[in-house]
PDB file of N, CA and C in Angstrom:
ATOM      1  N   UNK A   1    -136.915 -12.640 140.892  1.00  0.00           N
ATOM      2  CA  UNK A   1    -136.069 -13.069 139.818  1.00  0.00           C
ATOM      3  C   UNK A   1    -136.332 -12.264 138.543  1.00  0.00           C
ATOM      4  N   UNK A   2    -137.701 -11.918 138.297  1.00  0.00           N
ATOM      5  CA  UNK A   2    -137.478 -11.155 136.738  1.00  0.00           C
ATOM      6  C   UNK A   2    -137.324  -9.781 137.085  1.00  0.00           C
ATOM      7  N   UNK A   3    -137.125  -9.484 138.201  1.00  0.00           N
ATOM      8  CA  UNK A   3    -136.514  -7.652 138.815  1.00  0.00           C
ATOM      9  C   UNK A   3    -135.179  -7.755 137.798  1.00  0.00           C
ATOM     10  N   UNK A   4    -134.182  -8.789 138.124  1.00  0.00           N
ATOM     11  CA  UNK A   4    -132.926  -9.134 138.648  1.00  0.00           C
ATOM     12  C   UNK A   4    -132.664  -9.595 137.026  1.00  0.00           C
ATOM     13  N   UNK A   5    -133.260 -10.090 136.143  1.00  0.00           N
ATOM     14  CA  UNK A   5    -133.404 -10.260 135.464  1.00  0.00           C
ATOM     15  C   UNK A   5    -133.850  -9.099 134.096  1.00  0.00           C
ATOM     16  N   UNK A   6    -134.702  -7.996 134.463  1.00  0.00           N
ATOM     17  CA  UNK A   6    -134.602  -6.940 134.108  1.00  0.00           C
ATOM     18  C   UNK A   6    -133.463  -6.232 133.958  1.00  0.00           C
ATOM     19  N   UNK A   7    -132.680  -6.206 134.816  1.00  0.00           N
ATOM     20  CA  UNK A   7    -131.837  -5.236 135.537  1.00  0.00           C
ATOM     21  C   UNK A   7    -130.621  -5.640 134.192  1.00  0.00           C
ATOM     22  N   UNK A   8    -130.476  -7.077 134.319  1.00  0.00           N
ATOM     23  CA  UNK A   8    -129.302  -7.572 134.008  1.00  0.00           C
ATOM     24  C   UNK A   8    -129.780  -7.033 132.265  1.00  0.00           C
ATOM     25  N   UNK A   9    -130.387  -7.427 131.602  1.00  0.00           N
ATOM     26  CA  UNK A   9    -130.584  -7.429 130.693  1.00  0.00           C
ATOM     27  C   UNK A   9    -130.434  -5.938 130.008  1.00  0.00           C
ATOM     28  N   UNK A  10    -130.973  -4.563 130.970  1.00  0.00           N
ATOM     29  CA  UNK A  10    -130.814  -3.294 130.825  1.00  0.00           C
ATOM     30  C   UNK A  10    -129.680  -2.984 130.903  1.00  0.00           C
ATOM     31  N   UNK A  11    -128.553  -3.612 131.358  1.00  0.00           N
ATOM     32  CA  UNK A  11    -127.567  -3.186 131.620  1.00  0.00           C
ATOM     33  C   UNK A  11    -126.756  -3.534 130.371  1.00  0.00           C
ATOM     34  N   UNK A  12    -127.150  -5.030 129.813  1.00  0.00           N
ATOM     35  CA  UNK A  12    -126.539  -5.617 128.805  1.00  0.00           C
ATOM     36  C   UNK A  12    -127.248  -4.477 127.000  1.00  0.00           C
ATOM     37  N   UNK A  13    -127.943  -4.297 127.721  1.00  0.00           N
ATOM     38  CA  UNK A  13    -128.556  -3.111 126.850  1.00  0.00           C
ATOM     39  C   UNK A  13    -127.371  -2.048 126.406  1.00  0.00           C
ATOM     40  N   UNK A  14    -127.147  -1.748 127.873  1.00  0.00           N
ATOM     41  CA  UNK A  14    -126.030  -0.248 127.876  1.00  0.00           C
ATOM     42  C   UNK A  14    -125.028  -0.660 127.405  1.00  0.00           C
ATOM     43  N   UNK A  15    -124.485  -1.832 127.629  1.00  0.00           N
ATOM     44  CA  UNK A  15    -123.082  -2.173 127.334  1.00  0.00           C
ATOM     45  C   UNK A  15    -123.082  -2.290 125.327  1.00  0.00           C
ATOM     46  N   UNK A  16    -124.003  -2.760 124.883  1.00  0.00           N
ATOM     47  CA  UNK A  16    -123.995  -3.296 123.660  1.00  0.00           C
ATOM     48  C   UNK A  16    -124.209  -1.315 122.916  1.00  0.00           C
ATOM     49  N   UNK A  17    -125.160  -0.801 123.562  1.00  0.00           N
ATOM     50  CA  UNK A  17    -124.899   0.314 122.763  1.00  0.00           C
ATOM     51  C   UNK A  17    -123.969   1.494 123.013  1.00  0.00           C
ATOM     52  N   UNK A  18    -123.194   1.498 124.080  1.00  0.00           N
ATOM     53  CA  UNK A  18    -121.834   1.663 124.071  1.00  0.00           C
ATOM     54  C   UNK A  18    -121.000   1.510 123.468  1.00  0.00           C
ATOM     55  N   UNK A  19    -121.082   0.019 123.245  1.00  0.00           N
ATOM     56  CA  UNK A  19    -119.906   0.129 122.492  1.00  0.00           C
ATOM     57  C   UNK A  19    -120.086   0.288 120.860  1.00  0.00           C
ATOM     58  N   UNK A  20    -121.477  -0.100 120.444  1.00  0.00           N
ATOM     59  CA  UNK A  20    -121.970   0.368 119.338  1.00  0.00           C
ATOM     60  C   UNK A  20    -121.416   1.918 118.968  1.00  0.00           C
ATOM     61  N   UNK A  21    -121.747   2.363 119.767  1.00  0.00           N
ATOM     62  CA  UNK A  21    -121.520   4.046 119.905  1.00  0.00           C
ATOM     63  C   UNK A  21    -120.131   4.354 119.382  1.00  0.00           C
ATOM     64  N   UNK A  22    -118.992   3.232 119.981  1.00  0.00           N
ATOM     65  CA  UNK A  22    -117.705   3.392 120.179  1.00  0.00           C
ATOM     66  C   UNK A  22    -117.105   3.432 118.713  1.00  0.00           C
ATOM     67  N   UNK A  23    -117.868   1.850 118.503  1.00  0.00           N
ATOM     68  CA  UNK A  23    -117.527   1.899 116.932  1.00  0.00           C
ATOM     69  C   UNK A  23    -117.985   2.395 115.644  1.00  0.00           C
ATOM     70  N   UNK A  24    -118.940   3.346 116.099  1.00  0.00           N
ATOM     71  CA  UNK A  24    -119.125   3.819 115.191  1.00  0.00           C
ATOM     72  C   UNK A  24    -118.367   5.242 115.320  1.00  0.00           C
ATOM     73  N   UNK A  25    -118.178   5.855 116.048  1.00  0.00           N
ATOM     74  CA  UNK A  25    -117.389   7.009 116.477  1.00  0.00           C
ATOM     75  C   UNK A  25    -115.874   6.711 116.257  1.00  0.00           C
ATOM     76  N   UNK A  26    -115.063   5.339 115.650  1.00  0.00           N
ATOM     77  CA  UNK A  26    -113.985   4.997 115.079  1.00  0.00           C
ATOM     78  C   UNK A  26    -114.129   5.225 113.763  1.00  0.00           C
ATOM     79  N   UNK A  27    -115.720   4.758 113.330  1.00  0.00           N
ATOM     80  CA  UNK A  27    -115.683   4.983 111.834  1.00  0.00           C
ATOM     81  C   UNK A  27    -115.688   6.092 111.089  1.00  0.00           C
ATOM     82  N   UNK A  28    -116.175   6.565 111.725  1.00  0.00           N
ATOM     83  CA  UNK A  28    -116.574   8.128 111.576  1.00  0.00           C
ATOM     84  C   UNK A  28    -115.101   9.211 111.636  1.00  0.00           C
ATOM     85  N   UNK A  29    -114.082   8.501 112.542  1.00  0.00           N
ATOM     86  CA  UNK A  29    -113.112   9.444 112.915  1.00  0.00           C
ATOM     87  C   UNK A  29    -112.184   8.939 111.544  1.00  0.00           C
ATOM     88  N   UNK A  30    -111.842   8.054 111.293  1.00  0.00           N
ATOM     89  CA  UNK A  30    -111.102   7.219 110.307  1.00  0.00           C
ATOM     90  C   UNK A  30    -112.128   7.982 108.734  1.00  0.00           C
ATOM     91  N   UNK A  31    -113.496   8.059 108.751  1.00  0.00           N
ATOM     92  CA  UNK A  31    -113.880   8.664 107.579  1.00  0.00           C
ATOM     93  C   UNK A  31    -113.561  10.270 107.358  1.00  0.00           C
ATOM     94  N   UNK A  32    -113.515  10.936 108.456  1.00  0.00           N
ATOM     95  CA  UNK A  32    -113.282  12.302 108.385  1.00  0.00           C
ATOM     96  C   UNK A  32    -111.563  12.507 108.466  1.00  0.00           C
ATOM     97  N   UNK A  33    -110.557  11.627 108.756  1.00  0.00           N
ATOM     98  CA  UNK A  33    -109.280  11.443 108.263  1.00  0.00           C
ATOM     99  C   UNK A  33    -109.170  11.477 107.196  1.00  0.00           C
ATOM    100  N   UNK A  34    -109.647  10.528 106.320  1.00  0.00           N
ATOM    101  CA  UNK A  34    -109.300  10.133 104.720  1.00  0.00           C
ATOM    102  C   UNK A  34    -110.155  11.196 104.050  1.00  0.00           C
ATOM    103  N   UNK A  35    -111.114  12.202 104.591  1.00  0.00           N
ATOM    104  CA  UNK A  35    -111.579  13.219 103.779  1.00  0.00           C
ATOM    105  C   UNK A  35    -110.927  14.295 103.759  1.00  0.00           C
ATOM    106  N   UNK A  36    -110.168  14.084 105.225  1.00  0.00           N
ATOM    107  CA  UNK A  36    -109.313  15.256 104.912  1.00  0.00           C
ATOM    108  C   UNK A  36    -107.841  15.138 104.599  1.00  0.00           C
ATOM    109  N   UNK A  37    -107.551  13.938 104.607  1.00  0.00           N
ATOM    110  CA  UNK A  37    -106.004  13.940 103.266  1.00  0.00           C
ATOM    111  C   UNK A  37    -106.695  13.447 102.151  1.00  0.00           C
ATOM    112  N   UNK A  38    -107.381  13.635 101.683  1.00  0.00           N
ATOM    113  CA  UNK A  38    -108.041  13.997 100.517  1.00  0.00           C
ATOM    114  C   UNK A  38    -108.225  15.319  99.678  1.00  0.00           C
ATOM    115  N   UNK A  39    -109.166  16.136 100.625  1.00  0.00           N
ATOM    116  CA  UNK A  39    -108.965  17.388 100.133  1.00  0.00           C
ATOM    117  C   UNK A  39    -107.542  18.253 100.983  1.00  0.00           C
ATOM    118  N   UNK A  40    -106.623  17.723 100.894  1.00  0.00           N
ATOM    119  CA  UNK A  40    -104.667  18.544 101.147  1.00  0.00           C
ATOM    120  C   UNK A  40    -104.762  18.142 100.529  1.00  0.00           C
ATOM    121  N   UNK A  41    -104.794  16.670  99.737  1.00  0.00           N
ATOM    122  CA  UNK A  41    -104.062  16.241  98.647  1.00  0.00           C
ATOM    123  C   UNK A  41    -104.380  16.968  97.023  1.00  0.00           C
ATOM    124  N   UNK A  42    -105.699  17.090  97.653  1.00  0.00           N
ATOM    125  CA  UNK A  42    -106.611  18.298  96.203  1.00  0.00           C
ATOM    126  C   UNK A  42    -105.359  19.169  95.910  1.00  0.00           C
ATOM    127  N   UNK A  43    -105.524  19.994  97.502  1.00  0.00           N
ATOM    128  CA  UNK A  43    -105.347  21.332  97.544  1.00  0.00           C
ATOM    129  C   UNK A  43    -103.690  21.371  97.257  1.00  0.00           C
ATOM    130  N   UNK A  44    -103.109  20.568  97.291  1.00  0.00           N
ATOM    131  CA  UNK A  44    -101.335  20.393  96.968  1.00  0.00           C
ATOM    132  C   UNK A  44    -101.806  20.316  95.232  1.00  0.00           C
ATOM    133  N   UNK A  45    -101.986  19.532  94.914  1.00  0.00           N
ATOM    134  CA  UNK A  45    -102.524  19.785  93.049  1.00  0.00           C
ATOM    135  C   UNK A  45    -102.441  20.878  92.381  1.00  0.00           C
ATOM    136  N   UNK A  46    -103.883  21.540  93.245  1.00  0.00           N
ATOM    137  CA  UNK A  46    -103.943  22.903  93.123  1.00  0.00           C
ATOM    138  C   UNK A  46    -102.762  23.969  93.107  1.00  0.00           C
ATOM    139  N   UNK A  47    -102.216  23.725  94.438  1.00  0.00           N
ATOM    140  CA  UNK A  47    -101.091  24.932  94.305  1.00  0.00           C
ATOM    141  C   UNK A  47     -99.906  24.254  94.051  1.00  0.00           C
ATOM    142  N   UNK A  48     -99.898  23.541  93.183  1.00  0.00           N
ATOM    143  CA  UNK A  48     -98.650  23.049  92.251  1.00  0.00           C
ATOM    144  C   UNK A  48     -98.788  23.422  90.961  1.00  0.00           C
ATOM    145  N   UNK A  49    -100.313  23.184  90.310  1.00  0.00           N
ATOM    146  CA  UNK A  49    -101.026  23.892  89.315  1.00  0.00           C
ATOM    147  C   UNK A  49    -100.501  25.526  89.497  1.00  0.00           C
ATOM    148  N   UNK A  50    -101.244  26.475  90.511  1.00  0.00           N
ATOM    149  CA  UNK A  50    -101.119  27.439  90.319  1.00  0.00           C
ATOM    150  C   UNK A  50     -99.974  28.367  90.386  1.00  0.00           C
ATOM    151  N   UNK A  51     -98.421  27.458  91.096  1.00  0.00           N
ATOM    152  CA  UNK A  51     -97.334  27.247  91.004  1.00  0.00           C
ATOM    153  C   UNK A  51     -96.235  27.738  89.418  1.00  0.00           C
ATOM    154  N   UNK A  52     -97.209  26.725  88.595  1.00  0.00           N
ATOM    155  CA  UNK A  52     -96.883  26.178  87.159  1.00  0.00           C
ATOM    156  C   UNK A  52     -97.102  27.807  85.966  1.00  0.00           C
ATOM    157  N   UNK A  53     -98.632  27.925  86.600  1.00  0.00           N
ATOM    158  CA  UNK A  53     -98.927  29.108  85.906  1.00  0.00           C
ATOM    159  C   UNK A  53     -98.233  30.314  86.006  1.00  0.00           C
ATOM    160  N   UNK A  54     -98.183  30.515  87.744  1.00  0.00           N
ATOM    161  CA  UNK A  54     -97.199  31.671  87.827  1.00  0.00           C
ATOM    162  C   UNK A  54     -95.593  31.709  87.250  1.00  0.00           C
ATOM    163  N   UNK A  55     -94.943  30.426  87.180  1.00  0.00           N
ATOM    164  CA  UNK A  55     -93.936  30.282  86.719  1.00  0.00           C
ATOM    165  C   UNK A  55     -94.342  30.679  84.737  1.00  0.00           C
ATOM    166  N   UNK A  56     -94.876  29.987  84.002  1.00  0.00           N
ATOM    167  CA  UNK A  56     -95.418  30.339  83.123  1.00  0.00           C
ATOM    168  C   UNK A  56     -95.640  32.154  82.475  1.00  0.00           C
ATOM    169  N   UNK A  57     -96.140  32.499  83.394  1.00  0.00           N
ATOM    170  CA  UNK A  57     -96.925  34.022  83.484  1.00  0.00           C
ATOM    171  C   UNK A  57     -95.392  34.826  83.245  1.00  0.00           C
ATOM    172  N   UNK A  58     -94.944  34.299  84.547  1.00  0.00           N
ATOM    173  CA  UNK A  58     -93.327  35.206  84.434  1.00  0.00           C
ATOM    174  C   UNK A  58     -92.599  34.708  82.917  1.00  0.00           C
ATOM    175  N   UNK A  59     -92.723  33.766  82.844  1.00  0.00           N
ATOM    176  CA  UNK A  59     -91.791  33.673  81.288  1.00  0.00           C
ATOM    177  C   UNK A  59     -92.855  34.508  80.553  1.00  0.00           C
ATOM    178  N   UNK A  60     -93.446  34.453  79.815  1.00  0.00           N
ATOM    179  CA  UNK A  60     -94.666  34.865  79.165  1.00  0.00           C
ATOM    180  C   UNK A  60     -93.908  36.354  78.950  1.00  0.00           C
ATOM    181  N   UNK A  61     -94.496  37.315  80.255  1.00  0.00           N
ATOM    182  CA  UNK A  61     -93.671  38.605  80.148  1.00  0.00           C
ATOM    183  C   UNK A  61     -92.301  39.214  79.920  1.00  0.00           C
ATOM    184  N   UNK A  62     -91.356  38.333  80.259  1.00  0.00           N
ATOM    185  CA  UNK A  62     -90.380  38.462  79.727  1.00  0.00           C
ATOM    186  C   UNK A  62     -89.742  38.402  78.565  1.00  0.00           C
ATOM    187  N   UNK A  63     -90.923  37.128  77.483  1.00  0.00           N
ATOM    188  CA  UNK A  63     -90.909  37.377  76.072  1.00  0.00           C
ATOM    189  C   UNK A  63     -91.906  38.568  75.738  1.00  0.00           C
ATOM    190  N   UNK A  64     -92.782  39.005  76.447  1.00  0.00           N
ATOM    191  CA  UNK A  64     -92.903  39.976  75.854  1.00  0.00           C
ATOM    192  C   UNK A  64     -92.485  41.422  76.142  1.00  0.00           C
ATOM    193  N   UNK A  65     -91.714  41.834  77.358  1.00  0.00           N
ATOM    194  CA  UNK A  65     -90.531  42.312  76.898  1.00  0.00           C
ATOM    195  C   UNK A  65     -89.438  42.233  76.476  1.00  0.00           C
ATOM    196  N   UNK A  66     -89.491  41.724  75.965  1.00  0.00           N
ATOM    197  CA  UNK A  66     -88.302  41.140  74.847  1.00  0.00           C
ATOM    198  C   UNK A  66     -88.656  41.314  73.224  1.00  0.00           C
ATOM    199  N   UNK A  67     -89.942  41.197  73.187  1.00  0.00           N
ATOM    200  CA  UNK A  67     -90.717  41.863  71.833  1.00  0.00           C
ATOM    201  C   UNK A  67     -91.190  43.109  72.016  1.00  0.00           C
ATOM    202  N   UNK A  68     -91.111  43.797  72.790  1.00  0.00           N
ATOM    203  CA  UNK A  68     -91.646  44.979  73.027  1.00  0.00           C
ATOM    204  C   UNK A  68     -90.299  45.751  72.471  1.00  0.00           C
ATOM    205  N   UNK A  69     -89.186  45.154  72.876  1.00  0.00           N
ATOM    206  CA  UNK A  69     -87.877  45.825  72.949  1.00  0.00           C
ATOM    207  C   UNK A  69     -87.610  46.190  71.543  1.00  0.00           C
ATOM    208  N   UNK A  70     -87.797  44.402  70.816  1.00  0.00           N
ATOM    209  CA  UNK A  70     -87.311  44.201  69.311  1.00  0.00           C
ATOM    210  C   UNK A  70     -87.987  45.319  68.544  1.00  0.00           C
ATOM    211  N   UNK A  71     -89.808  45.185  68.840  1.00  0.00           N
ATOM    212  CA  UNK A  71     -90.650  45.974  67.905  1.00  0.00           C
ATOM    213  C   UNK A  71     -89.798  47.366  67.851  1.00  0.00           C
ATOM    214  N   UNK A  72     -89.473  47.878  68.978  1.00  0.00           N
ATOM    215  CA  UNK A  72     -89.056  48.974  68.976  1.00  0.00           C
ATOM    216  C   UNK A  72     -87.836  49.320  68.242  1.00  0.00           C
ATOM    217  N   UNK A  73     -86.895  48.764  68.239  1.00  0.00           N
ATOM    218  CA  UNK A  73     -85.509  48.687  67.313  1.00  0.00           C
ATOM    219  C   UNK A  73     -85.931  48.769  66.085  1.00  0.00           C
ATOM    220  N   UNK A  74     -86.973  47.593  65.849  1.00  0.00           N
ATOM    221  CA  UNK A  74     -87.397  47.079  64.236  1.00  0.00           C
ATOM    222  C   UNK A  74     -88.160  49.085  63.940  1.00  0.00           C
ATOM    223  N   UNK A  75     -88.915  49.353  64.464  1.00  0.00           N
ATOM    224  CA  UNK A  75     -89.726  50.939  64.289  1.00  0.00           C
ATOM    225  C   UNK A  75     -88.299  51.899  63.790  1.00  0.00           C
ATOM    226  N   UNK A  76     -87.449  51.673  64.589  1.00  0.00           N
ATOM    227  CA  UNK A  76     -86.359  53.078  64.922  1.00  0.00           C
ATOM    228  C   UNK A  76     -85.801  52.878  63.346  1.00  0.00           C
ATOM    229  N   UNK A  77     -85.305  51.125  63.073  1.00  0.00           N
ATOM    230  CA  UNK A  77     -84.462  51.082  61.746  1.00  0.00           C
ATOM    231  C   UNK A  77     -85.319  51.554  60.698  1.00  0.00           C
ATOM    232  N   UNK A  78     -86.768  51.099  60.507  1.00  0.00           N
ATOM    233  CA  UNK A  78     -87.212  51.392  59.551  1.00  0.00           C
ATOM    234  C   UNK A  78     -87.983  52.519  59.111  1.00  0.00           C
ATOM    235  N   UNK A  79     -87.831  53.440  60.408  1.00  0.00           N
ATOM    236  CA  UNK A  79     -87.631  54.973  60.566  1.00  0.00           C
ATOM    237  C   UNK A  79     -86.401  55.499  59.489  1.00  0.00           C
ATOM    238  N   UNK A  80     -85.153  54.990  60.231  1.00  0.00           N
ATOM    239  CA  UNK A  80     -84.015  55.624  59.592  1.00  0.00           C
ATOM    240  C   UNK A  80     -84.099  55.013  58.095  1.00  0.00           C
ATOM    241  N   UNK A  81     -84.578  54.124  57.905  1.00  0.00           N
ATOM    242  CA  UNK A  81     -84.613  53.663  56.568  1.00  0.00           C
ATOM    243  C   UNK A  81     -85.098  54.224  55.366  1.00  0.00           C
ATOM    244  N   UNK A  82     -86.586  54.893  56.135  1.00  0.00           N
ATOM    245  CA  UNK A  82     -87.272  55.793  55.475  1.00  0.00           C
ATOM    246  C   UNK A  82     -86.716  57.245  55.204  1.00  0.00           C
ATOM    247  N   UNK A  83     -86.088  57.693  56.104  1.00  0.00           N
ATOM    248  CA  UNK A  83     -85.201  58.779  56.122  1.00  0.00           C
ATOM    249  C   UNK A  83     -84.608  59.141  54.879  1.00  0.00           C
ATOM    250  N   UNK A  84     -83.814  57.669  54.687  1.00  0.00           N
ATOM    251  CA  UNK A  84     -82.488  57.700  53.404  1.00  0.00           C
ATOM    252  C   UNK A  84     -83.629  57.141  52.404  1.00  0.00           C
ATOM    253  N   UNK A  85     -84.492  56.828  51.930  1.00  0.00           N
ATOM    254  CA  UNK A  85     -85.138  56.416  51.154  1.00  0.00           C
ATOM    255  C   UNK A  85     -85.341  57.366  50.543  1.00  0.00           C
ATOM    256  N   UNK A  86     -85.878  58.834  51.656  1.00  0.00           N
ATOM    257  CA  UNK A  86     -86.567  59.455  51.020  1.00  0.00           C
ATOM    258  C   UNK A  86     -85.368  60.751  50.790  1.00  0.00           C
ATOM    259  N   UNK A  87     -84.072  60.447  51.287  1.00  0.00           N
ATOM    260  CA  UNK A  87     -83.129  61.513  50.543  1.00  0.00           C
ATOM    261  C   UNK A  87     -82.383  60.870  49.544  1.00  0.00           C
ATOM    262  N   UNK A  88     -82.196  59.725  49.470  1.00  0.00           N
ATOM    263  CA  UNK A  88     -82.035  59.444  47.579  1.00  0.00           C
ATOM    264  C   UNK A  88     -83.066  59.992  46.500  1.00  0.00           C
ATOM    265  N   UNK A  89     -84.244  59.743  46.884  1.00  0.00           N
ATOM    266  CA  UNK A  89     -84.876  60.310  45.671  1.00  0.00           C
ATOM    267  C   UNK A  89     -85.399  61.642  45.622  1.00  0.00           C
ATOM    268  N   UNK A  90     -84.765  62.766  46.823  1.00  0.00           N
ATOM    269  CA  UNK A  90     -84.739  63.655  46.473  1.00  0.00           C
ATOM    270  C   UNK A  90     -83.362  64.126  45.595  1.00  0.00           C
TER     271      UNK A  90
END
């Protein structure tokens, strides 16, 4: 009887850390889920952020060619300006 009794009890052994095993290998799968729509969810931030900037960047240059353009007009007039300035008072 305590063979039989051994036996049973070893077995009730296996079963309990089985399924121990089981559930913890749910928890674990469910924790490494939510870590990883976690960091996509970072990483969508991120390249919505870096999205923003590049949109940004492109305006940026376009005002500054657009001042690059003006400076240049503004140089040419006040070139010619100087021109006639300086043939009136000759």
């Amino acid at each position: 009887m305590t063979v039989e009794l051994g036996i049973v009890v070893a077995i009730l052994g296996l079963v309990v850390s089985y399924l121990g095993y089981q559930l913890n290998k749910s928890k674990s799968i469910k924790t490494d889920s939510r870590d990883t729509a976690e960091v996509r969810s970072e990483l969508g931030y991120i390249r919505k952020g870096v999205d923003d900037i590049r949109i940004d960047l492109k305006a940026n240059e376009k005002n500054i060619a657009h001042l690059s353009e003006r400076v240049t007009r503004v140089e040419e007039s006040s070139k010619q300006a100087h021109k006639r300035i300086d043939n009136m008072e000759n």
